[in-house]
Protein backbone atom coordinates (compact mmCIF):
# COMPACT_ATOMS: atom_id res chain seq x y z
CA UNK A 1 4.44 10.54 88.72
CA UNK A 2 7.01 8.03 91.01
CA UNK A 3 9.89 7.41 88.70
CA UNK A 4 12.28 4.52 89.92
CA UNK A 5 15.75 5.08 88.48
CA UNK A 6 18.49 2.27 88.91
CA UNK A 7 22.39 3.53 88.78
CA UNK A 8 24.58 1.56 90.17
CA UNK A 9 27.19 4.46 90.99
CA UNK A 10 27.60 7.69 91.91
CA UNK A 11 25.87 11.10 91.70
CA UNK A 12 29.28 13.63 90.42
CA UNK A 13 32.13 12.79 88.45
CA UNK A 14 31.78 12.38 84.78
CA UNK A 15 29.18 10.60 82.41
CA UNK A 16 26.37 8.86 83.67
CA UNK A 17 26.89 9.89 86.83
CA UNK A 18 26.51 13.14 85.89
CA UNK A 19 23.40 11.81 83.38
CA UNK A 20 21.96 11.16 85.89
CA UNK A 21 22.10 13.42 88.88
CA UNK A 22 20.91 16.19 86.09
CA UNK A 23 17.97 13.33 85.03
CA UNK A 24 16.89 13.49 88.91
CA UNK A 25 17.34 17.11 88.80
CA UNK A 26 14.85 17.77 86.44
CA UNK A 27 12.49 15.53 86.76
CA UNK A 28 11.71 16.83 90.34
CA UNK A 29 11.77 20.14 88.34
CA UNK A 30 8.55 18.91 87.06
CA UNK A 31 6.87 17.77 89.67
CA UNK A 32 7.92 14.03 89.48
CA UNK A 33 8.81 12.22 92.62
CA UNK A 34 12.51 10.50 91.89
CA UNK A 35 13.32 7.60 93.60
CA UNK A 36 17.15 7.28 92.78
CA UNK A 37 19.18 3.56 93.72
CA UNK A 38 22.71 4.46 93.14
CA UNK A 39 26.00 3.70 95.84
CA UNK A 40 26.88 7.50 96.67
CA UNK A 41 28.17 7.27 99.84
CA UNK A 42 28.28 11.32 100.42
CA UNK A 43 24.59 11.71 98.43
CA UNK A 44 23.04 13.03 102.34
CA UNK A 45 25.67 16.40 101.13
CA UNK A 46 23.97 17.22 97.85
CA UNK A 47 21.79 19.76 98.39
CA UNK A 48 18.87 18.48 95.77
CA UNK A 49 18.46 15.70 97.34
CA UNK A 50 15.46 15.43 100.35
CA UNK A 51 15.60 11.88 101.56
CA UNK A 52 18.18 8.78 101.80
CA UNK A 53 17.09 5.25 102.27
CA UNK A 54 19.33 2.80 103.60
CA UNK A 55 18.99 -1.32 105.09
CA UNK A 56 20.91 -0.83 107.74
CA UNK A 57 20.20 -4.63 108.93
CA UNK A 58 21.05 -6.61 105.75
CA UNK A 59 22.10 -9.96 105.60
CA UNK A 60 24.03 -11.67 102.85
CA UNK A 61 21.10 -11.66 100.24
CA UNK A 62 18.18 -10.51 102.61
CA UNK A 63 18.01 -6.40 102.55
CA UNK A 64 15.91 -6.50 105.98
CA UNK A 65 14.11 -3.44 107.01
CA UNK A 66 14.33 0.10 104.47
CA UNK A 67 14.69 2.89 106.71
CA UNK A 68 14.50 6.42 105.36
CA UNK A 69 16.31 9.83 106.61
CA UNK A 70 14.05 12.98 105.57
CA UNK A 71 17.15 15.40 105.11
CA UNK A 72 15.29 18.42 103.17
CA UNK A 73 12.11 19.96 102.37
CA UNK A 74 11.62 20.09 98.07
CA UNK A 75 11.79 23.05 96.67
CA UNK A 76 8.41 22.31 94.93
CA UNK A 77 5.91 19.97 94.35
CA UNK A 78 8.98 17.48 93.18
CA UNK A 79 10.87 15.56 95.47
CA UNK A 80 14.64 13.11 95.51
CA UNK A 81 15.12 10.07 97.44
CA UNK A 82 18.20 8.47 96.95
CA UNK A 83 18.65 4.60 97.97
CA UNK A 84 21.96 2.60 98.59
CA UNK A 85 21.57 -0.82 98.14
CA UNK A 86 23.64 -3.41 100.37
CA UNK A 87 25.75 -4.49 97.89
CA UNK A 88 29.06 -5.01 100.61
CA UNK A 89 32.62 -3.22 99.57
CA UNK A 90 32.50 -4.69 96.18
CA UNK A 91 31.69 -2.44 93.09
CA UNK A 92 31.52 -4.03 89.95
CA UNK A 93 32.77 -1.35 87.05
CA UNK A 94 33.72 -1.20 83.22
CA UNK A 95 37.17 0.84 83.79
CA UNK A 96 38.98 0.66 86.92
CA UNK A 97 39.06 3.16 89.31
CA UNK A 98 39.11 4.31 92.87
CA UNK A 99 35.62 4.72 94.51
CA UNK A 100 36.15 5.69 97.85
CA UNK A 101 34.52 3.05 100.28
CA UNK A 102 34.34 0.60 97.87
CA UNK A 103 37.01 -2.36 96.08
CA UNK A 104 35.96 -1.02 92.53
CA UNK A 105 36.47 -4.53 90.01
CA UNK A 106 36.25 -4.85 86.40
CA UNK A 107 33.24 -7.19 85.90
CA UNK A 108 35.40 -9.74 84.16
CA UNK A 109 37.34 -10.00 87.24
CA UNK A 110 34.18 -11.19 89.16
CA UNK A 111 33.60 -14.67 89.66
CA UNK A 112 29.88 -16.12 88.20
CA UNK A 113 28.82 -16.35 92.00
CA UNK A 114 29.67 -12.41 92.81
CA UNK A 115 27.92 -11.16 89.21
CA UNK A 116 24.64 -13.31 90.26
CA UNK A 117 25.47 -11.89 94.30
CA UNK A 118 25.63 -8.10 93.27
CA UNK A 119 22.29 -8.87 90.92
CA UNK A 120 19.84 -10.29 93.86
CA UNK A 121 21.42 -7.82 96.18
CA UNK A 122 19.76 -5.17 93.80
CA UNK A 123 16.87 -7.48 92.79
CA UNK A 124 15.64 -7.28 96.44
CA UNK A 125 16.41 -3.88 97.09
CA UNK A 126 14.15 -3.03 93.80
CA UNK A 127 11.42 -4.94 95.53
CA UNK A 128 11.79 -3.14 98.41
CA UNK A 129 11.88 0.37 97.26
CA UNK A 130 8.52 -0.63 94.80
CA UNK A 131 7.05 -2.01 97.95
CA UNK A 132 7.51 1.46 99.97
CA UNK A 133 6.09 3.83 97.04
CA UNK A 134 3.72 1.44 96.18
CA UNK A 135 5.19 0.73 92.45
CA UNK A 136 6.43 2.97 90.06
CA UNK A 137 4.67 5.11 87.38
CA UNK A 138 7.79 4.90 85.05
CA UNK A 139 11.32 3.37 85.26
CA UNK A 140 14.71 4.01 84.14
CA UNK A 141 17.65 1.30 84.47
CA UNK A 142 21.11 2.61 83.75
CA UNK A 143 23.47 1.07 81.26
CA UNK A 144 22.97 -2.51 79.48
CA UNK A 145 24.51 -3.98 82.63
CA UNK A 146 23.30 -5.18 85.31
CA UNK A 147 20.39 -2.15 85.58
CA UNK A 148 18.17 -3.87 83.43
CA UNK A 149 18.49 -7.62 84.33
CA UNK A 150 17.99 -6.08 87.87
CA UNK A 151 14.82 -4.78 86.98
CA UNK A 152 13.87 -7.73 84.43
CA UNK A 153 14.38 -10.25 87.55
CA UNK A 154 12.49 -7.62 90.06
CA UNK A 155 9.39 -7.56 88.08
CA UNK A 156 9.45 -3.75 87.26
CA UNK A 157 7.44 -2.97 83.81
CA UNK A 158 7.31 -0.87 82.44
CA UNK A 159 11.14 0.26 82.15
CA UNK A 160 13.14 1.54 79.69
CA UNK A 161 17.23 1.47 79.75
CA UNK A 162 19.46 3.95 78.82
CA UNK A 163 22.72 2.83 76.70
CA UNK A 164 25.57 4.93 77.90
CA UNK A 165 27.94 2.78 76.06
CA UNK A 166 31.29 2.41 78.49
CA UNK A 167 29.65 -1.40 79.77
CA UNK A 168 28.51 -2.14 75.94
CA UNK A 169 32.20 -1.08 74.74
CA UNK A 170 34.80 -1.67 77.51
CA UNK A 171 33.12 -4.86 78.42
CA UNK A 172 29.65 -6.69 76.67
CA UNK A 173 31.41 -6.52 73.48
CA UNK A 174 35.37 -7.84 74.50
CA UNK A 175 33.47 -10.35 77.11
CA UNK A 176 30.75 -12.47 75.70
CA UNK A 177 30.21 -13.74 78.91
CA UNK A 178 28.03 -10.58 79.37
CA UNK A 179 26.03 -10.79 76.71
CA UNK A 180 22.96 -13.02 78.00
CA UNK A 181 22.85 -10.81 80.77
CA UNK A 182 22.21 -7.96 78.94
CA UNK A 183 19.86 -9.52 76.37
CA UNK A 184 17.56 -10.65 79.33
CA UNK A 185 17.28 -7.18 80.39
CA UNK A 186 16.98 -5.28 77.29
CA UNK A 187 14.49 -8.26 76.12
CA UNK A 188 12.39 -7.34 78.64
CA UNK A 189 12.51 -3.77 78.59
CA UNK A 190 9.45 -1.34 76.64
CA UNK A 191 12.20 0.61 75.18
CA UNK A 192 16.67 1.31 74.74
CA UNK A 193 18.08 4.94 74.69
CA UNK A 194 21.22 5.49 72.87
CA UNK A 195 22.70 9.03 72.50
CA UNK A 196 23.81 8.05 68.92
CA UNK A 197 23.39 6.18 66.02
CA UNK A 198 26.93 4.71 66.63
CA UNK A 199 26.01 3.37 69.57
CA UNK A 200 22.95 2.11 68.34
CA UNK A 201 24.46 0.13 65.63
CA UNK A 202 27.05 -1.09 67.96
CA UNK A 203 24.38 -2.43 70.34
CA UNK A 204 22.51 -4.30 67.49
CA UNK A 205 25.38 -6.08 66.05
CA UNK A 206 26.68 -6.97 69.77
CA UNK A 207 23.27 -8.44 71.69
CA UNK A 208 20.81 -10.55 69.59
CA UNK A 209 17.70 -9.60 71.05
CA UNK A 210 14.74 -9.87 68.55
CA UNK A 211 12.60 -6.52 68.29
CA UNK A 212 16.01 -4.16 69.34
CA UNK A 213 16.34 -2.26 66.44
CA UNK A 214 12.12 -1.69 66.80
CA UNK A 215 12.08 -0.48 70.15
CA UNK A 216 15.26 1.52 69.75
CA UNK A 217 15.52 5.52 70.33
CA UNK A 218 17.51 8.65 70.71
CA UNK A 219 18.25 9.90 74.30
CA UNK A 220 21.19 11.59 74.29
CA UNK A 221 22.34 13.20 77.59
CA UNK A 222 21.33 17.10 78.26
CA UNK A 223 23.58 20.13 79.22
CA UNK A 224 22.68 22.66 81.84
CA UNK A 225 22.93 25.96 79.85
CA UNK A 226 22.54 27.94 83.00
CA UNK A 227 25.97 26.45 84.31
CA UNK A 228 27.84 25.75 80.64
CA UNK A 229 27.53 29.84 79.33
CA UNK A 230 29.18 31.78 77.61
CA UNK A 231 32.01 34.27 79.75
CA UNK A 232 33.05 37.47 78.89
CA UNK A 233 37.04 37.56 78.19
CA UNK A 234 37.46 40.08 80.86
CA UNK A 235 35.75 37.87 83.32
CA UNK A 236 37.63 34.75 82.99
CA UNK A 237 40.88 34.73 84.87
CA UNK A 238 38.71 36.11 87.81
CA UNK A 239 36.82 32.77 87.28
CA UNK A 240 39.13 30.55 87.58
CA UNK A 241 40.93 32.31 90.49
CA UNK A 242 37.91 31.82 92.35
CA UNK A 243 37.53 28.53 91.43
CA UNK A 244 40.94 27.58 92.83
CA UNK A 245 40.42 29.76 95.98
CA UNK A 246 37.40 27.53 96.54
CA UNK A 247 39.00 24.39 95.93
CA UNK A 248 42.38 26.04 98.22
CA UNK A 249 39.99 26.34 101.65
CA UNK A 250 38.12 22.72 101.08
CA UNK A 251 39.08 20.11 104.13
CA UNK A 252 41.55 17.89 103.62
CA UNK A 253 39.18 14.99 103.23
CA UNK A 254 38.21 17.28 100.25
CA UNK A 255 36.94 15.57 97.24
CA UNK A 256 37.87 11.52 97.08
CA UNK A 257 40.76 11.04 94.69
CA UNK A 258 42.40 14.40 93.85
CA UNK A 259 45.32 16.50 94.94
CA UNK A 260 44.01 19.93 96.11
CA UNK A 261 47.15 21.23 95.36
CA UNK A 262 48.01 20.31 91.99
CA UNK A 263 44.53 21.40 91.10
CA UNK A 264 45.17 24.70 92.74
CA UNK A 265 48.51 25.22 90.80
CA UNK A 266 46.73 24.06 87.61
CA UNK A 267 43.78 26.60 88.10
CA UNK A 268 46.62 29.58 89.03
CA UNK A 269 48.41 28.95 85.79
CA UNK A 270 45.43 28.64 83.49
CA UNK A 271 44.16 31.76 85.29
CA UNK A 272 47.33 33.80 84.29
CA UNK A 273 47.92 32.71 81.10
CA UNK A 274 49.34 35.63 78.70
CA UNK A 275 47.33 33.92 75.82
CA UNK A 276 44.95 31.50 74.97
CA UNK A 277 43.41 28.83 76.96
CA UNK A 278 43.00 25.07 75.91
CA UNK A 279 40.96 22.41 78.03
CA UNK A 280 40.76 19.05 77.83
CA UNK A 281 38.25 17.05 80.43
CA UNK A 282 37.91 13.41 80.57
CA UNK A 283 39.86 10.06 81.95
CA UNK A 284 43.19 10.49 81.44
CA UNK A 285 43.42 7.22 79.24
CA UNK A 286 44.66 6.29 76.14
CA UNK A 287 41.46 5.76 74.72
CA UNK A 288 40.33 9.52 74.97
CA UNK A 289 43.31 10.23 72.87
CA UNK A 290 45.21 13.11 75.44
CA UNK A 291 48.74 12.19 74.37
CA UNK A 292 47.40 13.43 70.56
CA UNK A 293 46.99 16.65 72.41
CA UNK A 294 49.91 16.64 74.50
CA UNK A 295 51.80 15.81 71.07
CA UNK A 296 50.14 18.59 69.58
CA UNK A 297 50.68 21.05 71.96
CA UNK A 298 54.12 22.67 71.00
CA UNK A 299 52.78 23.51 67.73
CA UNK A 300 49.40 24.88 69.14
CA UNK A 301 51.97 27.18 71.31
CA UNK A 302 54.40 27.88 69.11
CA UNK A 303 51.47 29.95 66.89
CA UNK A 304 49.91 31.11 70.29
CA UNK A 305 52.68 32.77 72.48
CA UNK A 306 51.78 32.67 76.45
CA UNK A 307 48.92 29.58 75.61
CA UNK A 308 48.16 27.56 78.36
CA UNK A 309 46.82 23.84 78.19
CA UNK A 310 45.23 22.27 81.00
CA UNK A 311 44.15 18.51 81.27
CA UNK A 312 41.09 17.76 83.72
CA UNK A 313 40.58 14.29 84.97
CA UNK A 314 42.94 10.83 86.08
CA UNK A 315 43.33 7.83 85.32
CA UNK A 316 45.13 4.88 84.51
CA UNK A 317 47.43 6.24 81.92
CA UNK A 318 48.32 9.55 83.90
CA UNK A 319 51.68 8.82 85.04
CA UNK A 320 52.36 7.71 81.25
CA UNK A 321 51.04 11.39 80.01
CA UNK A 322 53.46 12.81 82.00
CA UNK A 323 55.83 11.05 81.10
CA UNK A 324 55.01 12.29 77.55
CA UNK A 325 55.10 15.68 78.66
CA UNK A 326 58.28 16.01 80.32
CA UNK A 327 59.51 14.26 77.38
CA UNK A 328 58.13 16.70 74.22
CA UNK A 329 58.64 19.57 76.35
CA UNK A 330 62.27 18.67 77.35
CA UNK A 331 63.58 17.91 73.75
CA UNK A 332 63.85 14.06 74.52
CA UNK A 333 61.98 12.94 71.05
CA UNK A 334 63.78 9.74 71.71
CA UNK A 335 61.98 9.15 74.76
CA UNK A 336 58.47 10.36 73.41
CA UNK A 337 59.09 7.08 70.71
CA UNK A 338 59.31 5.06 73.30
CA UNK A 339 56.50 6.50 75.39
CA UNK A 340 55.13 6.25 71.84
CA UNK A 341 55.74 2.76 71.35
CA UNK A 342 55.23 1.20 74.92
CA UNK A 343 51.51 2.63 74.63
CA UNK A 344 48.75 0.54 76.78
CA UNK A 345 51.80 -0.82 78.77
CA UNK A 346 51.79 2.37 80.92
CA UNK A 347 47.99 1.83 81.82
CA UNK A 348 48.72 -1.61 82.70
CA UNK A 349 47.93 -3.10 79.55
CA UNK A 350 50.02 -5.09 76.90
CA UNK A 351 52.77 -3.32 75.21
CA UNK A 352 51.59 -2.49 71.98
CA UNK A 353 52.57 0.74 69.83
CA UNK A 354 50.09 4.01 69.79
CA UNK A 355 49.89 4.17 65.66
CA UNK A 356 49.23 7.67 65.54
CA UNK A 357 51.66 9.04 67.73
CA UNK A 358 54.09 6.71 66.48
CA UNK A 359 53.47 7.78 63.14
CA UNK A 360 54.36 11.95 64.37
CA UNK A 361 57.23 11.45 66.19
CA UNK A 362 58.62 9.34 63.37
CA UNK A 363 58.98 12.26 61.02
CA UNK A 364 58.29 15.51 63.52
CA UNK A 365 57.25 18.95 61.31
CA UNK A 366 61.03 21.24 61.65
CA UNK A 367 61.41 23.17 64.57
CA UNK A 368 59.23 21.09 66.71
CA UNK A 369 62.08 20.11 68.79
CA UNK A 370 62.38 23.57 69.88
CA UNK A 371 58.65 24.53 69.92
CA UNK A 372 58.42 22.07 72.54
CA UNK A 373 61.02 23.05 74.65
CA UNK A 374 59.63 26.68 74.62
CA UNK A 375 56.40 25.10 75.65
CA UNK A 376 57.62 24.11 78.82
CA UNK A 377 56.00 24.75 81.97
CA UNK A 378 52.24 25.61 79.94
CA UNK A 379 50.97 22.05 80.73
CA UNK A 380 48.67 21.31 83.90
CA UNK A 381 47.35 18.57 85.31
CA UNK A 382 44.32 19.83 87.51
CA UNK A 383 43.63 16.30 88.24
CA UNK A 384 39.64 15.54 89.05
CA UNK A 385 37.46 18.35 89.25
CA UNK A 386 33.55 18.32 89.95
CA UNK A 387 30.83 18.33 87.57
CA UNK A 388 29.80 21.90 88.96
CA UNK A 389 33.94 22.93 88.95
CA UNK A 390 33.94 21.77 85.36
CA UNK A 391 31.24 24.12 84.77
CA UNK A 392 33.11 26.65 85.87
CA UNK A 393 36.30 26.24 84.23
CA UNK A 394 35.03 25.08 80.78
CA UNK A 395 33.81 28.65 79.97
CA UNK A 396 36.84 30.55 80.85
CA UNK A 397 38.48 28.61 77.84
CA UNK A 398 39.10 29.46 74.11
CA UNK A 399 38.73 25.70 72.74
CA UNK A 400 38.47 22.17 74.26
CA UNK A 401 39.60 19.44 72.80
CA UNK A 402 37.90 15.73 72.34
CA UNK A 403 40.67 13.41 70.65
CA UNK A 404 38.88 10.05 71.64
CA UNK A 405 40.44 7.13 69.46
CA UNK A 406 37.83 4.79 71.02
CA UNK A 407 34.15 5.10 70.27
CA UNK A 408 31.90 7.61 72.37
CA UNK A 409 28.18 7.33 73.15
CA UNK A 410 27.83 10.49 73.08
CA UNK A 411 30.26 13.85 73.02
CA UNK A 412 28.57 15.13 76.78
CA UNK A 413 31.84 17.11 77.07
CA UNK A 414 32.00 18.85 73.64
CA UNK A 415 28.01 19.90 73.94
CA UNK A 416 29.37 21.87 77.37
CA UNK A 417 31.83 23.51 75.51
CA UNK A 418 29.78 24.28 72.76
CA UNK A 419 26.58 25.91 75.29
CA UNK A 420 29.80 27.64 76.89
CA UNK A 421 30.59 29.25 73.50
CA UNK A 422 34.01 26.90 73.63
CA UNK A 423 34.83 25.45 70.20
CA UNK A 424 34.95 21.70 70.82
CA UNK A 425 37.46 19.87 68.53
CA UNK A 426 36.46 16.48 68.17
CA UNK A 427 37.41 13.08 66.87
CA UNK A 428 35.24 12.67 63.73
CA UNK A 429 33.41 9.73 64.80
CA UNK A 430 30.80 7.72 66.69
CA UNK A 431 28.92 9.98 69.03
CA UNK A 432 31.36 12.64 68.70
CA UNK A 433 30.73 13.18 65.21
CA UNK A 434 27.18 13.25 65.73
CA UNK A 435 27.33 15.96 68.31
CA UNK A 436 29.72 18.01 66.05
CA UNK A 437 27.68 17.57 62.75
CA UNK A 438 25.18 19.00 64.61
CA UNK A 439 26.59 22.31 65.25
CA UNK A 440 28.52 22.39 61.74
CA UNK A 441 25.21 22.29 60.16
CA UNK A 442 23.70 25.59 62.20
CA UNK A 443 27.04 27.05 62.87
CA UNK A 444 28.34 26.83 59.17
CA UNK A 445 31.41 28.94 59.96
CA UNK A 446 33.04 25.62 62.10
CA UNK A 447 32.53 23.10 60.03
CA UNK A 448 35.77 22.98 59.28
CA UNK A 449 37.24 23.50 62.20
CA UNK A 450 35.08 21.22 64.46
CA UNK A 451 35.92 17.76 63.05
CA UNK A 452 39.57 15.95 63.47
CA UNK A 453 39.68 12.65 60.90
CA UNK A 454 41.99 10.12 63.00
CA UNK A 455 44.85 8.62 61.20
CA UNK A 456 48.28 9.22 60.47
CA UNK A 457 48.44 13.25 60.63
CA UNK A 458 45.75 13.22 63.36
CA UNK A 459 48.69 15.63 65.88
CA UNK A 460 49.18 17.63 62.83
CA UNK A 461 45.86 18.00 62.26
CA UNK A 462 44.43 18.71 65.31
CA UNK A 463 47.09 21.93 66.02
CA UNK A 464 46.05 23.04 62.81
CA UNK A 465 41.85 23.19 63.37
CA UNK A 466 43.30 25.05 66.61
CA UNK A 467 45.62 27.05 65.26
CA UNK A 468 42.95 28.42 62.67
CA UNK A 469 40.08 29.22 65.54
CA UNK A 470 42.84 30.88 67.79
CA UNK A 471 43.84 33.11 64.93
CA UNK A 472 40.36 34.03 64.23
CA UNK A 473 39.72 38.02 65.59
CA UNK A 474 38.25 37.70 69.29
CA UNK A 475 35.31 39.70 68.37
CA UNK A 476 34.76 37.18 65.53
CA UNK A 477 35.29 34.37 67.95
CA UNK A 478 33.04 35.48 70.64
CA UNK A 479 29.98 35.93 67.86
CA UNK A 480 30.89 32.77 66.62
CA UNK A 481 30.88 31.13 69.81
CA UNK A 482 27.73 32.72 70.76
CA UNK A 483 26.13 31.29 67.90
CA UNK A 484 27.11 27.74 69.15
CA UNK A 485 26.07 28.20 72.52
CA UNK A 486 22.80 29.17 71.12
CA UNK A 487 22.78 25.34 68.65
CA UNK A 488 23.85 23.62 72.25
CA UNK A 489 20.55 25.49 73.79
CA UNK A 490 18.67 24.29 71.17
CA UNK A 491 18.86 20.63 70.97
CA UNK A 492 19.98 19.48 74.43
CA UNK A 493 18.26 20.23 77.34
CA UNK A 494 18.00 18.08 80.61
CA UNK A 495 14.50 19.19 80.79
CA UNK A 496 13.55 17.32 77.41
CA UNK A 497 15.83 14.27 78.50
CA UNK A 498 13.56 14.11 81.69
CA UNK A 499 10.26 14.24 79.10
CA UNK A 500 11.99 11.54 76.96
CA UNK A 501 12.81 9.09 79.49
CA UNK A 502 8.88 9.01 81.31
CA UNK A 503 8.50 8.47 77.15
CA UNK A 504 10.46 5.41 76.58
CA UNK A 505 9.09 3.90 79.26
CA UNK A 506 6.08 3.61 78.14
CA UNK A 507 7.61 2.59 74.84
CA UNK A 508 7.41 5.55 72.66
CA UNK A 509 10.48 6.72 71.20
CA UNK A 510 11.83 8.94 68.30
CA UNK A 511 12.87 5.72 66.36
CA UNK A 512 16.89 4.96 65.16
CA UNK A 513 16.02 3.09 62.61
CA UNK A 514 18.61 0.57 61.31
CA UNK A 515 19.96 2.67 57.85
């Protein structure tokens, strides 16, 4: 089959991205031919993909000419073509960050003439690319917005659309601007995947589209269990060493946006740590909840002498999470209030109090003081770290830990850590909480441990549900983690995602229906 797939980012990183380089990945697996739109500037260096497609003459709205560069053979009867439509320098996003060749802009930030601009940009590069295959046999457009108006206004059917949930969250929801754009897209479209029933609900209730909840499925993201595995305890600090002797001999171009450096150091320390290792991956915002962690930390390493934590990812509210750090590890509980209390104002938001850790620091458990400052110098900051580094970090860890305070599509980071045989302690909600009542229910042994309720003793919580796994024999925690790995095996796979999305777009979906 020729599957036409719409992203408008990039192929490594985190979340969709990562959705859907593994998507590509496995369709070709089965013999589809992928034809990928995303704006990957470096996509000609990934060694799945055979061909790139640019149009090299384009003019304001006119794409000209597609010209394609054959760059590999397939490695079977499947094949990848990636396409970068002329979109200029600007890169419409839902969160704010550096994209290297690009001026990445919040969508609310764009003006009514650049949303319509970036849309017929696509529009006729969709035309194009269905024009040069000869139209698709099945189609997949990425997040509510703008895939699916893109495809809506290009004429593609069938199509379905995969919810990832960032756009429907971070900006269809706050901005109702937004919301015609994505009911003309998802109006039009055979069927919507959602990785939850969370997110589901959340799309119903924010775009009025009649027929939703009808044509409404599951398609949660997969996990590659041949990457995500479990590790022998002997055989992890030898994995990460290698992993930051890798990362030590890259250029200096290296990878866009990260210190090689303050990975390196990160790696070295969580390679030598004299006890166990944490792991947290994801934006370093305040909506994935790290500064619960960081808050949490002291106690998590006061019970586990020689523990090392180390924080993958960046963002906005990095600089603010150090902050935090030097504070709770230097004594200064005065300073973590205010850290405490400025909350979204050191992401470049409005001042406004972070309830949770407000509510620990105003009545610390005795001796944290202390425990903090003998936690000093076991917090690292690798900084951003590639899908396939992740993979090889995650499973040299004892637990991760997923404190989101804002809702998640779905937990893609704790079902890694789970097929790694990681415990993954998770906020006990939206997507999260879906992921993790999964593997309570066939790992019974975790169910307690798995879950962290958010509120008022969410810090205190959370160090506890740690403290308890750490303490657990490693023998015991190595059957029990083998036991997740094997639930993570079972229920997501990238090659059923693949089989799911040619599916939807045909319509047929395993129904969310709206209990």
């Amino acid at each position: 089959m020729k599957i036409l797939i719409f992203h408008g980012y990039l192929l490594r990183g985190t979340g969709s991205n990562i959705y859907n380089a593994n998507l590509a990945i496995a369709l070709a697996g089965l013999g589809h031919q992928v034809h990928l739109l995303c704006q990957d500037l470096g996509a000609e260096t990934l060694d799945w993909v055979n061909s790139v497609a640019t149009w090299p003459d384009a003019e304001g709205n006119e794409v000209g000419e597609l010209r394609v560069e054959s760059l590999r053979e397939p490695a079977g009867e499947g094949s990848i073509t990636v396409y970068r439509p002329p979109i200029g320098h600007l890169l419409p996003v839902y969160v704010e960050d550096p994209y290297e060749g690009f001026e990445a802009r919040a969508f609310p930030r764009l003006s009514e003439e650049e949303v319509e601009n970036y849309i017929s940009v696509n529009v006729a590069a969709v035309r194009s690319v269905e024009d040069e295959i000869g139209g698709a046999d099945a189609a997949l457009a990425n997040h509510l917005i703008m895939g699916p108006v893109v495809f809506a206004r290009a004429g593609v059917r069938p199509y379905a659309v995969k919810n990832h949930g960032s756009d429907l969250e971070y900006t269809i929801k706050p901005n109702p601007r937004f919301v015609p754009y994505a009911a003309e897209g998802v109006d039009a479209a055979a069927a919507v995947l959602v990785g939850s029933h969370h997110t589901a609900a959340s799309m119903w209730d924010a775009i009025p589209v009649e027929g939703l909840v009808e044509k409404t499925g599951f398609g949660p993201p997969g996990v590659d269990t041949r990457a995500f595995a479990p590790l022998e305890p002997a055989a992890r600090p030898d994995r990460i060493a290698s992993l930051s002797a890798d990362i030590a001999a890259e250029p200096p171009s290296g990878t866009f946006g990260r210190d090689a450096a303050d990975a390196v150091a990160a790696l070295d320390e969580f390679a030598a740590s004299r006890g166990p290792r944490v792991i947290f991956v994801g934006k370093l915002i305040v909506s994935k909840g790290v500064d619960l962690i960081v808050a949490a930390w002291p106690l998590i390493h006061r019970a586990n002498p020689g523990s090392r934590l180390m924080l993958v990812g960046f963002g906005a509210y990095e600089m603010g999470l150090r902050a935090l750090v030097t504070a709770v590890t230097g004594g200064d509980l005065d300073g973590a209030r205010e850290i405490a209390a400025a909350g979204r104002a050191l992401e470049g938001g409005e001042e406004a109090p972070l309830d949770y850790l407000t509510a620990f620091f105003s009545d610390p458990p005795t001796g944290y003081e202390s425990a903090g400052m003998a936690a000093s110098g076991s917090i690292a900051f690798a900084g951003r770290l590639e899908h396939a580094e992740v993979a090889r970090a995650v499973p040299a860890a004892d637990s991760m830990i997923v404190p989101s305070t804002f809702p998640e599509a779905f937990g893609m980071v704790a079902a890694e850590a789970a097929a790694s045989g990681v415990l993954p302690v998770c906020a006990e909600h939206s997507g999260l909480a879906e992921v993790t009542a999964t593997l309570a229910v066939e790992v019974p042994e975790i169910k307690d441990l798995i879950g962290l309720p958010l509120g008022p003793e969410a810090v205190v919580d959370l160090a506890g549900k740690v403290n308890v796994w750490l303490a657990l024999d490693q023998e015991e925690r190595l059957r029990i983690g083998e036991n997740i790995a094997e639930s993570a095996d079972r229920n997501w796979s990238w090659q059923g995602v693949a089989r799911d999305v040619i599916s939807a777009s045909a319509g047929e979906v395993r129904r969310v229906n709206g209990s």
